[in-house]
Structures are given as structure tokens and as C-alpha cells.
N, C-alpha and C. Protein backbone atom coordinates (compact mmCIF):
# COMPACT_ATOMS: atom_id res chain seq x y z
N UNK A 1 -4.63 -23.30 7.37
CA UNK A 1 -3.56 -22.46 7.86
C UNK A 1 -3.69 -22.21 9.36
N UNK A 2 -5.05 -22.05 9.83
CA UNK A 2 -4.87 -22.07 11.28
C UNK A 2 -4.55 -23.13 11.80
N UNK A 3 -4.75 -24.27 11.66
CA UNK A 3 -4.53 -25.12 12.49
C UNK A 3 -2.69 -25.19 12.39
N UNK A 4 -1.83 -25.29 11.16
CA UNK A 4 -0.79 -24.58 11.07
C UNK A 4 -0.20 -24.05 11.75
N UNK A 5 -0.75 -22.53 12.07
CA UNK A 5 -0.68 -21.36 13.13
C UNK A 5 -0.67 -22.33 14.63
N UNK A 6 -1.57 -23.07 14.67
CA UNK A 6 -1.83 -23.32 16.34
C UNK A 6 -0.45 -24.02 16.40
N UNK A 7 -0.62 -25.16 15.78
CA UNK A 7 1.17 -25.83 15.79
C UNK A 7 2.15 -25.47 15.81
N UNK A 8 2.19 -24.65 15.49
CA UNK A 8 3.77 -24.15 15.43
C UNK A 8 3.78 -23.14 16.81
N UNK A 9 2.76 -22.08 17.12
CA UNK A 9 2.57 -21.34 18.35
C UNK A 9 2.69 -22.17 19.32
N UNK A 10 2.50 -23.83 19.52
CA UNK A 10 2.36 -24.54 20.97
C UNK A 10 3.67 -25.18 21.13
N UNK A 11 4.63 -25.68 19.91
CA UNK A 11 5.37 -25.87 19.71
C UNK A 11 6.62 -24.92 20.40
N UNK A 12 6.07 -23.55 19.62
CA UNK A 12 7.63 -22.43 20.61
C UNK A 12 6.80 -22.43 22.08
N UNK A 13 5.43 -22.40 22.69
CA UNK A 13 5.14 -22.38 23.85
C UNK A 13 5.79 -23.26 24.85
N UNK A 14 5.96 -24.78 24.02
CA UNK A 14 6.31 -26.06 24.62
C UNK A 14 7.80 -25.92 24.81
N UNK A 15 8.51 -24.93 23.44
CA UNK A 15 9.98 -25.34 24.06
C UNK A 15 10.33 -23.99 25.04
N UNK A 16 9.63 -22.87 25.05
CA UNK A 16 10.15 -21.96 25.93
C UNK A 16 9.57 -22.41 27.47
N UNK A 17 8.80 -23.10 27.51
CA UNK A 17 7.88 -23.65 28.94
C UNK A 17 9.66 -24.81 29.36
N UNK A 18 9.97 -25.42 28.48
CA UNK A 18 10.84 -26.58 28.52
C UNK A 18 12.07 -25.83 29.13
N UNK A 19 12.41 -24.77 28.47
CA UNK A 19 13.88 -24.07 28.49
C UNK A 19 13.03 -22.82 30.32
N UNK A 20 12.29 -22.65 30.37
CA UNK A 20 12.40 -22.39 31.57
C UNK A 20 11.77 -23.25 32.92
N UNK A 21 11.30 -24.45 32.47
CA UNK A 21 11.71 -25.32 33.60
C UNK A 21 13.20 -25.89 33.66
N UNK A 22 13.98 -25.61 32.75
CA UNK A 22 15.17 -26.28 33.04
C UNK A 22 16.04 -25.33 33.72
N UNK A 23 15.47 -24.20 33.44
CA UNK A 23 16.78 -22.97 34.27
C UNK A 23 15.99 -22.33 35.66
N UNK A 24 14.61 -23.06 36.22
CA UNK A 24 14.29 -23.09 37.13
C UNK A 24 15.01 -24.24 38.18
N UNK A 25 15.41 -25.31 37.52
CA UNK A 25 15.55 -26.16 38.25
C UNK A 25 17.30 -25.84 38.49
N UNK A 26 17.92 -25.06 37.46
CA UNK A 26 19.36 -24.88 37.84
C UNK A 26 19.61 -24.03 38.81
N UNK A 27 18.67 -22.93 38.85
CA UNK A 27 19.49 -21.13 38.98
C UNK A 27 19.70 -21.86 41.05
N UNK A 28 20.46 -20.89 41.38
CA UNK A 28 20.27 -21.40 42.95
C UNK A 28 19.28 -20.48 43.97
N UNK A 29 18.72 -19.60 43.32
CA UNK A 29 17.59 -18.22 43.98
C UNK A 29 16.59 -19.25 44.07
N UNK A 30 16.46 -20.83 45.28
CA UNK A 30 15.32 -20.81 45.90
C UNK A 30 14.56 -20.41 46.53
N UNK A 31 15.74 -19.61 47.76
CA UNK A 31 15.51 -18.92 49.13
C UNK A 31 16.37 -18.18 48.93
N UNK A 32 16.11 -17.09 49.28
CA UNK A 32 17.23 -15.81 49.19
C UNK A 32 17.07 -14.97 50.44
N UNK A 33 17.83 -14.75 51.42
CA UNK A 33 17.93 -14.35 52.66
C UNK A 33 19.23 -13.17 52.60
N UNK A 34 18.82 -12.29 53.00
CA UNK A 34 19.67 -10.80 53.20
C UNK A 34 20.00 -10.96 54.56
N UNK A 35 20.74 -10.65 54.97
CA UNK A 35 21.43 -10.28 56.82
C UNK A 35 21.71 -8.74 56.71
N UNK A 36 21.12 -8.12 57.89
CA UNK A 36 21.64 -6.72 58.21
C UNK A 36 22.50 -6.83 59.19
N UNK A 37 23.07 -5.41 59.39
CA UNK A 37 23.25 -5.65 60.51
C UNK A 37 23.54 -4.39 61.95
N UNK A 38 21.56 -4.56 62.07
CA UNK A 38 21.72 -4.08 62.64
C UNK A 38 21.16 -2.23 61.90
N UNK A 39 21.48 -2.23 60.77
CA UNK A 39 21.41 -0.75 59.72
C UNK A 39 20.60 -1.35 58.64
N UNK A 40 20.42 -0.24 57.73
CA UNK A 40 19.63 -0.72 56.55
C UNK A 40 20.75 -1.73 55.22
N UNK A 41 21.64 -1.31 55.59
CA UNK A 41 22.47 -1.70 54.35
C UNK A 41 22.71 -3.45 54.52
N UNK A 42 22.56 -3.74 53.53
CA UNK A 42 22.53 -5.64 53.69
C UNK A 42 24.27 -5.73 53.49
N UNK A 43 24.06 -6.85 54.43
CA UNK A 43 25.56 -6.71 54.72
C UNK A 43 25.64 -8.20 53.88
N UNK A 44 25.02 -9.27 53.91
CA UNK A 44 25.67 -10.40 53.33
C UNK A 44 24.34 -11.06 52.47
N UNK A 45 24.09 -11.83 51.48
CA UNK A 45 23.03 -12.30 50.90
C UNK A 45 23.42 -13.47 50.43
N UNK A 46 22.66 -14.83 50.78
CA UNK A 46 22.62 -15.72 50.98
C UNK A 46 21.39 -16.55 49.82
N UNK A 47 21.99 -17.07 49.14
CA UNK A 47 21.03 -17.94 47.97
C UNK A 47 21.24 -19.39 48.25
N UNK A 48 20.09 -19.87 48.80
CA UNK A 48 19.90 -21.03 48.74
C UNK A 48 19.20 -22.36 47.35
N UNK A 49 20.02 -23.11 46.63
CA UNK A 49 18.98 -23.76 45.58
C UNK A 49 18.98 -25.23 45.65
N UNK A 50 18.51 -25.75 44.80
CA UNK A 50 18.58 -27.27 44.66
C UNK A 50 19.79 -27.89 44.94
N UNK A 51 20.81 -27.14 44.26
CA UNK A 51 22.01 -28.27 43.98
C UNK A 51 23.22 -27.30 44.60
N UNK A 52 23.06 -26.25 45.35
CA UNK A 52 24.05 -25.10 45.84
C UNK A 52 23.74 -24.06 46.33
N UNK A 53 24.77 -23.91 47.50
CA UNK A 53 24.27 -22.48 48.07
C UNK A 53 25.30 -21.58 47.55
N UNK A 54 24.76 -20.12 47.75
CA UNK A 54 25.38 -19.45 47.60
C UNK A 54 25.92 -18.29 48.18
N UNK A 55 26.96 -17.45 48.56
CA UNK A 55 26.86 -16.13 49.37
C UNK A 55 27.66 -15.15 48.45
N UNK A 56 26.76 -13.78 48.79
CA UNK A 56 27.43 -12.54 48.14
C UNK A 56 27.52 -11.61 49.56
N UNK A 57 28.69 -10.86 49.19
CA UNK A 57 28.85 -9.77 50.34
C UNK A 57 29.33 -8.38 49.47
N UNK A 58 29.15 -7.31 50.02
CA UNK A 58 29.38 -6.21 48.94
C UNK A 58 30.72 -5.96 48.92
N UNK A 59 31.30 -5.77 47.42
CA UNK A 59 32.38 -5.43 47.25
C UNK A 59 32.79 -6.90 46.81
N UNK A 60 32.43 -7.85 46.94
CA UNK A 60 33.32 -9.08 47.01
C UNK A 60 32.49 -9.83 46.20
N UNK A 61 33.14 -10.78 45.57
CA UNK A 61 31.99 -11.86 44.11
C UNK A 61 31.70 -13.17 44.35
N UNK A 62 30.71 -13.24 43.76
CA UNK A 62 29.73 -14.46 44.61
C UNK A 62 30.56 -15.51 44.70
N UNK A 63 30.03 -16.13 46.22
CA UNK A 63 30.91 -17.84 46.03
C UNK A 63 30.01 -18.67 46.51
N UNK A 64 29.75 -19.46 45.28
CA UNK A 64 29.00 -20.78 45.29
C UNK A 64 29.71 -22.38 45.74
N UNK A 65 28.93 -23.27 46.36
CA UNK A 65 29.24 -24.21 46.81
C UNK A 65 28.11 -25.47 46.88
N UNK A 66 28.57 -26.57 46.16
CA UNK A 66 27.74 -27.68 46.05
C UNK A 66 27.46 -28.12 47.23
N UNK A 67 26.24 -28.56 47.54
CA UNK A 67 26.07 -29.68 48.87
C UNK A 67 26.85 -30.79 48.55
N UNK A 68 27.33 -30.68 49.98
CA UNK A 68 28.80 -31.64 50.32
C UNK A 68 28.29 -33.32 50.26
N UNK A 69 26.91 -33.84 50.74
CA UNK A 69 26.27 -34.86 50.72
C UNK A 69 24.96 -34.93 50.23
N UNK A 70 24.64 -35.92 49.49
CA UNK A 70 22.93 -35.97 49.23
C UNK A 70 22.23 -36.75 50.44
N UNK A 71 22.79 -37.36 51.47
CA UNK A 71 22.38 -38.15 52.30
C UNK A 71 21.97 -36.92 53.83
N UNK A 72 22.97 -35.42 53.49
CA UNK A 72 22.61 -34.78 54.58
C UNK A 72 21.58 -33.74 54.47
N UNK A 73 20.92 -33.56 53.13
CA UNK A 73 19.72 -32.71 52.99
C UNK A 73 18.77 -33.18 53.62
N UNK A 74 17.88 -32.03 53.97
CA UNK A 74 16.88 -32.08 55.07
C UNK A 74 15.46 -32.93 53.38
N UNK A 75 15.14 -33.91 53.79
CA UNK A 75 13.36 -34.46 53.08
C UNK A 75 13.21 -33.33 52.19
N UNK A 76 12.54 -32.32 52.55
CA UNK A 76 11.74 -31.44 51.49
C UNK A 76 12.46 -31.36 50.54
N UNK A 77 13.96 -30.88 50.46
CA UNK A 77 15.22 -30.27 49.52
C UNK A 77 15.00 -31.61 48.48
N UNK A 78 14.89 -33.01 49.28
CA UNK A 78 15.27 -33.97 48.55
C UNK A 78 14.04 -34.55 47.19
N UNK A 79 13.07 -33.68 47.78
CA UNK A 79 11.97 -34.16 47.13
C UNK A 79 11.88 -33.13 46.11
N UNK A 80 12.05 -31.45 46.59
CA UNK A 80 12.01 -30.44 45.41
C UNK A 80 12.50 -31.16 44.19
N UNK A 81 14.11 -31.63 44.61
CA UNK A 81 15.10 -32.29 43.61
C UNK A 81 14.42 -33.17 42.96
N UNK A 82 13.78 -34.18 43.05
CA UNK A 82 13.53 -34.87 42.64
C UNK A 82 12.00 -34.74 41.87
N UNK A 83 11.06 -33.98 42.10
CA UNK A 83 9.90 -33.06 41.53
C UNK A 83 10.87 -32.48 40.24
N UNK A 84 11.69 -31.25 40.37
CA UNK A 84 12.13 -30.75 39.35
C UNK A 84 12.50 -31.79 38.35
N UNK A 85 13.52 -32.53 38.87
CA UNK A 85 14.17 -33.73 37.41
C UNK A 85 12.95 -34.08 36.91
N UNK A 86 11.79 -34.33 37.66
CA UNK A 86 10.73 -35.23 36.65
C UNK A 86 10.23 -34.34 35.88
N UNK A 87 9.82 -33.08 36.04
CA UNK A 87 9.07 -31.90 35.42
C UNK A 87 10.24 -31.87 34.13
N UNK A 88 11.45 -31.97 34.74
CA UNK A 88 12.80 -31.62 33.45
C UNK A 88 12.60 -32.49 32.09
N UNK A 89 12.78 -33.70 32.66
CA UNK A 89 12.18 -34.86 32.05
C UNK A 89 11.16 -34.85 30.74
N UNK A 90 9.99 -34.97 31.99
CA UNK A 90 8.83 -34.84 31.43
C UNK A 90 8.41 -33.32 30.19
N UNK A 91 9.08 -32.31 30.22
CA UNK A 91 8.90 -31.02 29.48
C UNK A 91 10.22 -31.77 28.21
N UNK A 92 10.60 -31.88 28.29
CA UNK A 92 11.91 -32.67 27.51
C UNK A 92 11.12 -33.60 26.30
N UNK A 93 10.06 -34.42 27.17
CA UNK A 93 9.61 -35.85 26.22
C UNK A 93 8.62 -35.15 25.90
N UNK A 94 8.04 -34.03 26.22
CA UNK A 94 6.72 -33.44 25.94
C UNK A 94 6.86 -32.51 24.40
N UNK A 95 7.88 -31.85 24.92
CA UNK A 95 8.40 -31.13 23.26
C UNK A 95 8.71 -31.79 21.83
N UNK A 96 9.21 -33.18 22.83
CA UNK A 96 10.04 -33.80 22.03
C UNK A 96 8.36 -34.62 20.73
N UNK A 97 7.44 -35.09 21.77
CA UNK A 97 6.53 -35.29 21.23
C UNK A 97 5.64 -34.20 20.38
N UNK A 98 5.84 -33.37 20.64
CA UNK A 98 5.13 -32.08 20.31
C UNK A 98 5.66 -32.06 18.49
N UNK A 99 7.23 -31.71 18.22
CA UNK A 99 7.70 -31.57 16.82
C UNK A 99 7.45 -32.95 16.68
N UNK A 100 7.77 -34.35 16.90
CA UNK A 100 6.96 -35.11 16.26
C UNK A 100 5.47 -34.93 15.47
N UNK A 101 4.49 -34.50 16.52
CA UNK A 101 3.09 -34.16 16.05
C UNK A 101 3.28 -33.20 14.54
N UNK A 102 4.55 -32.20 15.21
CA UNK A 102 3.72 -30.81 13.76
C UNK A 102 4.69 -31.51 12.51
N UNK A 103 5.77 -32.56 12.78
CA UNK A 103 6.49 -32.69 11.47
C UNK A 103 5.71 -34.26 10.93
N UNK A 104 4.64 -34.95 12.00
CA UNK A 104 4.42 -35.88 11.18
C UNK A 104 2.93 -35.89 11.69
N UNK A 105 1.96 -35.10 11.34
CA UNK A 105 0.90 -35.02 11.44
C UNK A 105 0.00 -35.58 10.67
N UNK A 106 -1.45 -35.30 10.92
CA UNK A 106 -2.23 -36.00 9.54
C UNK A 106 -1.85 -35.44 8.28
N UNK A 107 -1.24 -34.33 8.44
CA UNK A 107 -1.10 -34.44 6.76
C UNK A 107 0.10 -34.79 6.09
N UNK A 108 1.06 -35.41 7.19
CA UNK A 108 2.17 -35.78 6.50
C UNK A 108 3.42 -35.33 6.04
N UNK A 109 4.53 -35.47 5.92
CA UNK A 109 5.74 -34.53 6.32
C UNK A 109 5.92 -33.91 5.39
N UNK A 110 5.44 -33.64 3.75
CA UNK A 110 5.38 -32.38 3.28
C UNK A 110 4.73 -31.69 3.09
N UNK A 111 3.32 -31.77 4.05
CA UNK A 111 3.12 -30.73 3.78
C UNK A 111 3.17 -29.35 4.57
N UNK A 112 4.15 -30.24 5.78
CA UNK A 112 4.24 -29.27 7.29
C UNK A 112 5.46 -28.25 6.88
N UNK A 113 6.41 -28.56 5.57
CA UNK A 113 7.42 -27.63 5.12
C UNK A 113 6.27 -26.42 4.45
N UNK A 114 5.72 -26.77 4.02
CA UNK A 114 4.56 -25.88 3.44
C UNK A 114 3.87 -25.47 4.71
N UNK A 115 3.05 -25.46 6.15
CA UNK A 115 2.79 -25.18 6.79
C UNK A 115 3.40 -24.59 7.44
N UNK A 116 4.89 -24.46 7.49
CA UNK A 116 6.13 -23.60 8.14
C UNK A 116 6.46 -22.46 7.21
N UNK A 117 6.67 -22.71 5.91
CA UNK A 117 6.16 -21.00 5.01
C UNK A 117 5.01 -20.38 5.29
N UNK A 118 3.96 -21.26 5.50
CA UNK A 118 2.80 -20.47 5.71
C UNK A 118 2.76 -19.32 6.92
N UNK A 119 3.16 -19.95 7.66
CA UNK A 119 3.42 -19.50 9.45
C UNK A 119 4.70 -18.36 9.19
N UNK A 120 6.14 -18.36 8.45
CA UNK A 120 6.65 -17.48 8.32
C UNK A 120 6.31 -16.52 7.69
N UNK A 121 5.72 -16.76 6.41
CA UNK A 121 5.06 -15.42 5.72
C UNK A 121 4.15 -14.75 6.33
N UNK A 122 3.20 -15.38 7.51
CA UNK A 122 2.23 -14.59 8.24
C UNK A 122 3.27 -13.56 9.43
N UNK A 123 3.94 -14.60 9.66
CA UNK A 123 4.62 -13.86 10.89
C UNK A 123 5.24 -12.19 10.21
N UNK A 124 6.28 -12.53 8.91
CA UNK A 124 6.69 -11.53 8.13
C UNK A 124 6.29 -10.40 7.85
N UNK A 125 4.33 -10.52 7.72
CA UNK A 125 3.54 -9.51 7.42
C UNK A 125 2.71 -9.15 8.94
N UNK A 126 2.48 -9.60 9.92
CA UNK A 126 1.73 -9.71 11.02
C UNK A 126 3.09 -8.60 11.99
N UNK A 127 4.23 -9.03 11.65
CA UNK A 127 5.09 -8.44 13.25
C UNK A 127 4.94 -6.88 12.87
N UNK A 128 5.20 -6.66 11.61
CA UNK A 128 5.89 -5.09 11.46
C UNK A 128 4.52 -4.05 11.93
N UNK A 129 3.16 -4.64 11.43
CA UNK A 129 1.88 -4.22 11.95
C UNK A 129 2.09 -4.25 13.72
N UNK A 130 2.25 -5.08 14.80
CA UNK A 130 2.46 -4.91 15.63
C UNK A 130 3.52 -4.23 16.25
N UNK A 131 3.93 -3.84 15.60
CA UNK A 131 5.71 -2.87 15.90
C UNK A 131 6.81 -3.52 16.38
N UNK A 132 6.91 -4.84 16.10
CA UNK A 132 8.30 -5.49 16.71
C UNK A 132 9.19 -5.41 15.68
């Protein structure tokens, strides 16, 4: 049953690690730059990301805008981009290998339906003890 337990725990580790490299690589809060002016109150805020910038000003709702060329980003931007897709990628084929492992493991694909009751009935009796 533990080993069970470990599988299935690396499994949700692998896809929540997966699902937030992918909304790292979307959101556009690379660089985020405030302008005053001049006073304390931020007058304009500026989000810079991979694939869009963005500006907010108060009172008024955000307006985002794609880079107009991939040929006019400065090197680093081009390489972040291209770091993230592989990490995207790579967390993608990694999960993907991962439920392979727990649905066709050494012991074979029934008995991991049985290793997935096992893991829910623990969870069933384990959460309410922890107060969730």
C-alpha cells in the first residue's frame, strides 16, 4: 500500500508541477514596473511577459498586446521563450510517463484499480483527522 501511496502522491505532484509550469509560461507578470508620478499613488503599471505586454492605469481595464515581431525581441526574451516551451514540453511527457508507470507498473493494470481504492479509502479516513 505504500508504495501505492507514493504513486499516486507523485503523480498529483507531477501534474500540479505540469499545470503550473504551463501558467508560468502564459501569465504576462514577468516584469512588472509601476510609474509614479512624482506622488505615492501609481499612476500606470506595466506587465511585461513572454508572449505580451501589458498596461493598467486606475480606473481604466487592462490592455494587453502581443509582440508585433519575433524577429524584434531583444536575445534573452527569445531564449526565456524558448526555455519555457521545453520545460512545457518536457513536464507534459514527464506526467504523461508518470500515469503510464502507476497504470502499468510491475504489478500490472489490475491491480493499480485496486491500488487507487486503496489510496481513496486512506485519503477518506486520513483528511477528516487532518481537518480538511
Amino acid at each position: 500500500m505504500a508504495c501505492c501511496v507514493l504513486q499516486i502522491t507523485g503523480l498529483i505532484f507531477g501534474g500540479v508541477g505540469m499545470v503550473g509550469t504551463l501558467a508560468a509560461t502564459a501569465v504576462p507578470q514577468w516584469r512588472v514596473s509601476a510609474y509614479a508620478d512624482g506622488n505615492i499613488v501609481v499612476f500606470e503599471t506595466v506587465w511585461e511577459g513572454l508572449w505580451m505586454d501589458c498596461v493598467s492605469q486606475p480606473g481604466l481595464r487592462l490592455q494587453c498586446k502581443f509582440y508585433d515581431s519575433v524577429l524584434a525581441l531583444p536575445p534573452p526574451l527569445e531564449a526565456f521563450r524558448a526555455l519555457m516551451c521545453a520545460a512545457v514540453v518536457l513536464a507534459v511527457l514527464a506526467f504523461l510517463a508518470a500515469v503510464a508507470g502507476v497504470a502499468y507498473g510491475q504489478q500490472g493494470p489490475r491491480v493499480t484499480g485496486t491500488c487507487v481504492l486503496q489510496v481513496t479509502a486512506w485519503l477518506r479516513v486520513s483528511l477528516p483527522l487532518w481537518g480538511v
